[in-house]
Protein backbone atom coordinates (compact mmCIF):
# COMPACT_ATOMS: atom_id res chain seq x y z
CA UNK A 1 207.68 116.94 47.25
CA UNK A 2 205.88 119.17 49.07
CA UNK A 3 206.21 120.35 53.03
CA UNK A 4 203.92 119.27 55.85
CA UNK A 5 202.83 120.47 58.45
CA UNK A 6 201.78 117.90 61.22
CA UNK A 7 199.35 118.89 63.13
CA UNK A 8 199.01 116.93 66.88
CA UNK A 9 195.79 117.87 69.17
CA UNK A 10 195.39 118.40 72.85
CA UNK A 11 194.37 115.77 75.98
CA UNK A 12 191.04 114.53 75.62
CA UNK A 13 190.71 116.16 72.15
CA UNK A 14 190.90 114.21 68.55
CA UNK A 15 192.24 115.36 64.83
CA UNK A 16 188.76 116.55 63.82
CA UNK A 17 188.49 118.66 66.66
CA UNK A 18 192.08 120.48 65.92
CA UNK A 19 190.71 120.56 62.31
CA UNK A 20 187.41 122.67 63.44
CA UNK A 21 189.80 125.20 65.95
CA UNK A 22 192.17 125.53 62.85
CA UNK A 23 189.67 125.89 60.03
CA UNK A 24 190.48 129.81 59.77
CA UNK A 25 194.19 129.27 59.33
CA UNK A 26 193.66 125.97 57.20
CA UNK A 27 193.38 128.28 53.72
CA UNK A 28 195.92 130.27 54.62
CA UNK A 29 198.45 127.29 55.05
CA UNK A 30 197.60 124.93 52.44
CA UNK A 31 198.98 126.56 49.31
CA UNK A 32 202.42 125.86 50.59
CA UNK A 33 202.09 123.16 53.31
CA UNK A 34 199.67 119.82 53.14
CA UNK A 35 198.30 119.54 56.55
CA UNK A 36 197.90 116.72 58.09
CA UNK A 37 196.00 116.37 61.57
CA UNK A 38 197.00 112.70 63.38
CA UNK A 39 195.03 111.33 66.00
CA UNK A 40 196.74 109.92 69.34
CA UNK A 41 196.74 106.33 69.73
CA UNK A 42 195.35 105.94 72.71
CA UNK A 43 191.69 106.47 74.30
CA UNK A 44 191.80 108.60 77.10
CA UNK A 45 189.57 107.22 80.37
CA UNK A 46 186.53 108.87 81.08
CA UNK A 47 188.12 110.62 84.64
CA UNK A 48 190.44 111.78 82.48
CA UNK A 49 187.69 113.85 80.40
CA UNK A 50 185.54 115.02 83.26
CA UNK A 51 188.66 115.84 85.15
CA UNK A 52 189.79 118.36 82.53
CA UNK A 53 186.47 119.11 81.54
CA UNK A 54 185.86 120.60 85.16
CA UNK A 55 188.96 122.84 84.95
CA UNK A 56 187.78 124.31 81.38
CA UNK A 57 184.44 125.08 83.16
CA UNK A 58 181.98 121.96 81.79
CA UNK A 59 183.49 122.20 78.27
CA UNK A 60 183.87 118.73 77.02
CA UNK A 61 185.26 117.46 73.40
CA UNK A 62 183.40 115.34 71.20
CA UNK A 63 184.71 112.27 71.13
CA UNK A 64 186.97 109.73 70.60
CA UNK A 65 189.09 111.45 73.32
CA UNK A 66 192.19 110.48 72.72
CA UNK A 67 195.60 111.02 74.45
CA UNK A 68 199.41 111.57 73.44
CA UNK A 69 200.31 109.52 77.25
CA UNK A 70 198.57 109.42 80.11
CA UNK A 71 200.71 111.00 83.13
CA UNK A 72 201.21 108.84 86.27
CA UNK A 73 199.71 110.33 89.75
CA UNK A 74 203.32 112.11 90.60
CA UNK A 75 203.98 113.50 86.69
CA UNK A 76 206.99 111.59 86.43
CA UNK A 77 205.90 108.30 84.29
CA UNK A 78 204.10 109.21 80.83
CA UNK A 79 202.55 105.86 80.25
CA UNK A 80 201.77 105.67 75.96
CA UNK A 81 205.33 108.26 75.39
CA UNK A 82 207.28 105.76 72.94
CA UNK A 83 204.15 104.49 71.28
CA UNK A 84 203.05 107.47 70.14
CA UNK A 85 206.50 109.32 69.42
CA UNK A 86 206.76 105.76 67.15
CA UNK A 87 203.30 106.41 65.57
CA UNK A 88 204.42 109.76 64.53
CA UNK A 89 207.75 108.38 63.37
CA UNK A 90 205.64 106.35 61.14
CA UNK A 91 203.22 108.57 59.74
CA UNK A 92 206.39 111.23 58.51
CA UNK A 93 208.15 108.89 57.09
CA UNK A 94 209.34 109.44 53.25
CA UNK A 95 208.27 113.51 53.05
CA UNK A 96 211.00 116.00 53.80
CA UNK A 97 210.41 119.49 55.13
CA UNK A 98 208.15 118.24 57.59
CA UNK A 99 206.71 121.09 60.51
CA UNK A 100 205.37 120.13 63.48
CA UNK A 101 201.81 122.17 65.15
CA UNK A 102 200.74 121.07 68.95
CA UNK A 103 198.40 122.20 70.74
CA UNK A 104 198.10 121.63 74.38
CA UNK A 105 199.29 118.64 75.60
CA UNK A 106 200.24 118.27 71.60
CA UNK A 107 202.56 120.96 72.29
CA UNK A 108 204.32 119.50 75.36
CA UNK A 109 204.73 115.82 72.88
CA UNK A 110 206.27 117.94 69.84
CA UNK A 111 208.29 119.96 72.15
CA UNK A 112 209.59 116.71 73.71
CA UNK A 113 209.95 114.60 69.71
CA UNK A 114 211.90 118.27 68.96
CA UNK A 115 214.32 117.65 71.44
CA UNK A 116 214.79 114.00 71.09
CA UNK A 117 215.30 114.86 67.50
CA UNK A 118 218.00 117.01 68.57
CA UNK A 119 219.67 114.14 70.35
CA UNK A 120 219.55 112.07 66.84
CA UNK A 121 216.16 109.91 68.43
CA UNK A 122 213.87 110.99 66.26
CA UNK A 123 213.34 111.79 62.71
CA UNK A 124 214.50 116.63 62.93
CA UNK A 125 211.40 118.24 62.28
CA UNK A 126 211.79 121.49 59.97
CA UNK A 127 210.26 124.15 62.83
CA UNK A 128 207.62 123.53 65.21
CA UNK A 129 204.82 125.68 66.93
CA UNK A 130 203.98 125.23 70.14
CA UNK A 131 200.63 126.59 71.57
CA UNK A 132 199.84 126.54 75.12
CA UNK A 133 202.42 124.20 75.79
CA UNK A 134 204.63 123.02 78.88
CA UNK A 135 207.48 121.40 79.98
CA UNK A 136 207.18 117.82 80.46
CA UNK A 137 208.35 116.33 83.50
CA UNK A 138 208.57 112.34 82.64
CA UNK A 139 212.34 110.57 84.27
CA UNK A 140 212.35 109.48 80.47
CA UNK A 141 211.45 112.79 78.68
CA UNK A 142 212.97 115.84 81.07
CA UNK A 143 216.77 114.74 80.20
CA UNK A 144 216.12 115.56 76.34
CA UNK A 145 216.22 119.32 77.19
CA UNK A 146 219.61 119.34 79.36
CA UNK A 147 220.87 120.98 76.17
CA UNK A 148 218.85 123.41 74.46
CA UNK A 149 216.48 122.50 71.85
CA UNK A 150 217.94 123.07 68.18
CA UNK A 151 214.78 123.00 66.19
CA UNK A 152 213.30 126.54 65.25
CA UNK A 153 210.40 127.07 67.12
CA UNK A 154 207.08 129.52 68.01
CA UNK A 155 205.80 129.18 71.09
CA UNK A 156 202.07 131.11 71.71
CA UNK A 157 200.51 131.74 75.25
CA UNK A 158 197.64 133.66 75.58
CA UNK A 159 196.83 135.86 78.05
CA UNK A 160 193.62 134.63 79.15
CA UNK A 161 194.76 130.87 78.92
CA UNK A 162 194.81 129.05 83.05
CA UNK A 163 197.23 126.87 81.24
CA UNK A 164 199.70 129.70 80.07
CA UNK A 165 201.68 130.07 82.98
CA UNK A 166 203.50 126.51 82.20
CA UNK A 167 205.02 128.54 79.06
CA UNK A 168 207.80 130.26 79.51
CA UNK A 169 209.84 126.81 81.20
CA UNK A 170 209.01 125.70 77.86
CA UNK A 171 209.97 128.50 75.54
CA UNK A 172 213.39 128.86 78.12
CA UNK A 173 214.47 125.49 76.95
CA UNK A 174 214.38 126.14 73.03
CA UNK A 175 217.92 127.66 71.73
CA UNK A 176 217.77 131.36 71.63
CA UNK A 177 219.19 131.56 68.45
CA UNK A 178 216.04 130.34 66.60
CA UNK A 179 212.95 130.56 69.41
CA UNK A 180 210.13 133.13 69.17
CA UNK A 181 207.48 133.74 71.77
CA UNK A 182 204.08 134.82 70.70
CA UNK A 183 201.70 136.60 73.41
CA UNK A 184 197.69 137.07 72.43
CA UNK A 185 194.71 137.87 74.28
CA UNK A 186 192.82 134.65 74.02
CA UNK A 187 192.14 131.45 75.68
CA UNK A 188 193.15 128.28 75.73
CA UNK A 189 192.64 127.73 71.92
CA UNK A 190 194.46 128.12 68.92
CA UNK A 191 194.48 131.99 67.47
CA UNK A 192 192.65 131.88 64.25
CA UNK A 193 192.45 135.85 63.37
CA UNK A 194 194.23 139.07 63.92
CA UNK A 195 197.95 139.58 64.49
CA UNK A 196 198.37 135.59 66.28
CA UNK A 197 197.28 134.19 63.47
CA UNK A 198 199.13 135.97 61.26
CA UNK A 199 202.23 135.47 62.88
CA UNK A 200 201.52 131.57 63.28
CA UNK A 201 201.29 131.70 59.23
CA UNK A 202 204.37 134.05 58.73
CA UNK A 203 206.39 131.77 60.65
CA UNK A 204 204.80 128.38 59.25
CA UNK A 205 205.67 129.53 55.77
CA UNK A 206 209.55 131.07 56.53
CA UNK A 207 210.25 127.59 57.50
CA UNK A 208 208.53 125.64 54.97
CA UNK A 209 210.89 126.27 52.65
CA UNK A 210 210.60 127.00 48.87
């Protein structure tokens, strides 16, 4: 059987929408990996979408807009958490060598199924890559990365990205042993050319396995 590689958008955003940011690396990946972009399970309000749409300057997905949880006023509640870790439970069940992509808030969900996975809660994921991700701060979630996070994994901030500053926490709680940070120029987007994307490929493929 071949690897996968899941691949889990941002807030407000949907599968087709990672599909269109990814379309570059897509060809690159698919010899060795089937890709498969899942859509959150839950719609996202519309204060949600204008609220993040202001911050990125107007720039609003198509819809659905959909949503991995929805964060409580104070951070600390991530209403929709266990429904969609179990809706990704379900959809890798039966393949092995199984990678994990976020983006976004997609990053800060893997990070968190990577570390539950690490506490035997969830199905171990073969690597993951984490772009523009973040710690998450849920009473339920934060205790999964007491202990570092045994899952090898690529983290990738970009240097123009608002969001990029929420990084490093991330990338600190990953076990040094197997955690690489990638920096690029760009925004708040997934690097589809130039030395980003290649490493996002390079390191896809090292841990896809033969």
């Amino acid at each position: 059987m071949r690897a996968s590689l899941f691949a889990l958008h941002g807030f407000t955003m949907n599968a087709a929408g990672l599909r269109h940011m990814m379309a570059e690396l897509e060809p690159r990946l698919s010899p060795a990996l089937d890709i498969v972009y899942l859509d959150a399970p839950h719609r996202a309000t519309e204060g949600s979408v204008a609220g993040l749409a202001q911050i990125m300057g107007g720039l609003r997905p198509k819809p659905p807009n959909l949503e991995w949880w929805n964060a409580s006023d104070d951070g600390l509640v991530y209403h929709g958490w266990n429904e969609s870790r179990e809706h990704v439970a379900r959809a890798i069940a039966g393949r092995s060598g199984v990678g994990l992509l976020g983006f976004s808030q997609g990053a800060a969900f893997v990070a968190a199924l990577a570390a539950a996975a690490s506490r035997g809660e969830f199905p171990p994921p073969a690597f993951v890559i984490l772009v523009a991700g973040f710690l998450p701060r849920a009473r339920d979630i934060a205790p999964l990365f007491e202990a570092p996070v045994a899952v090898p994994s690529l983290h990738v901030l970009g240097d123009a990205d608002p969001f990029a500053k929420h990084g490093p926490a991330l990338f600190e709680r990953f076990d040094p042993e197997t955690r690489q940070l990638l920096r690029w120029p760009g925004r708040h987007l997934v690097p589809s050319e130039g030395a980003a994307a290649d490493a996002i490929i390079e390191f896809a493929l090292q841990h896809a396995g033969p």
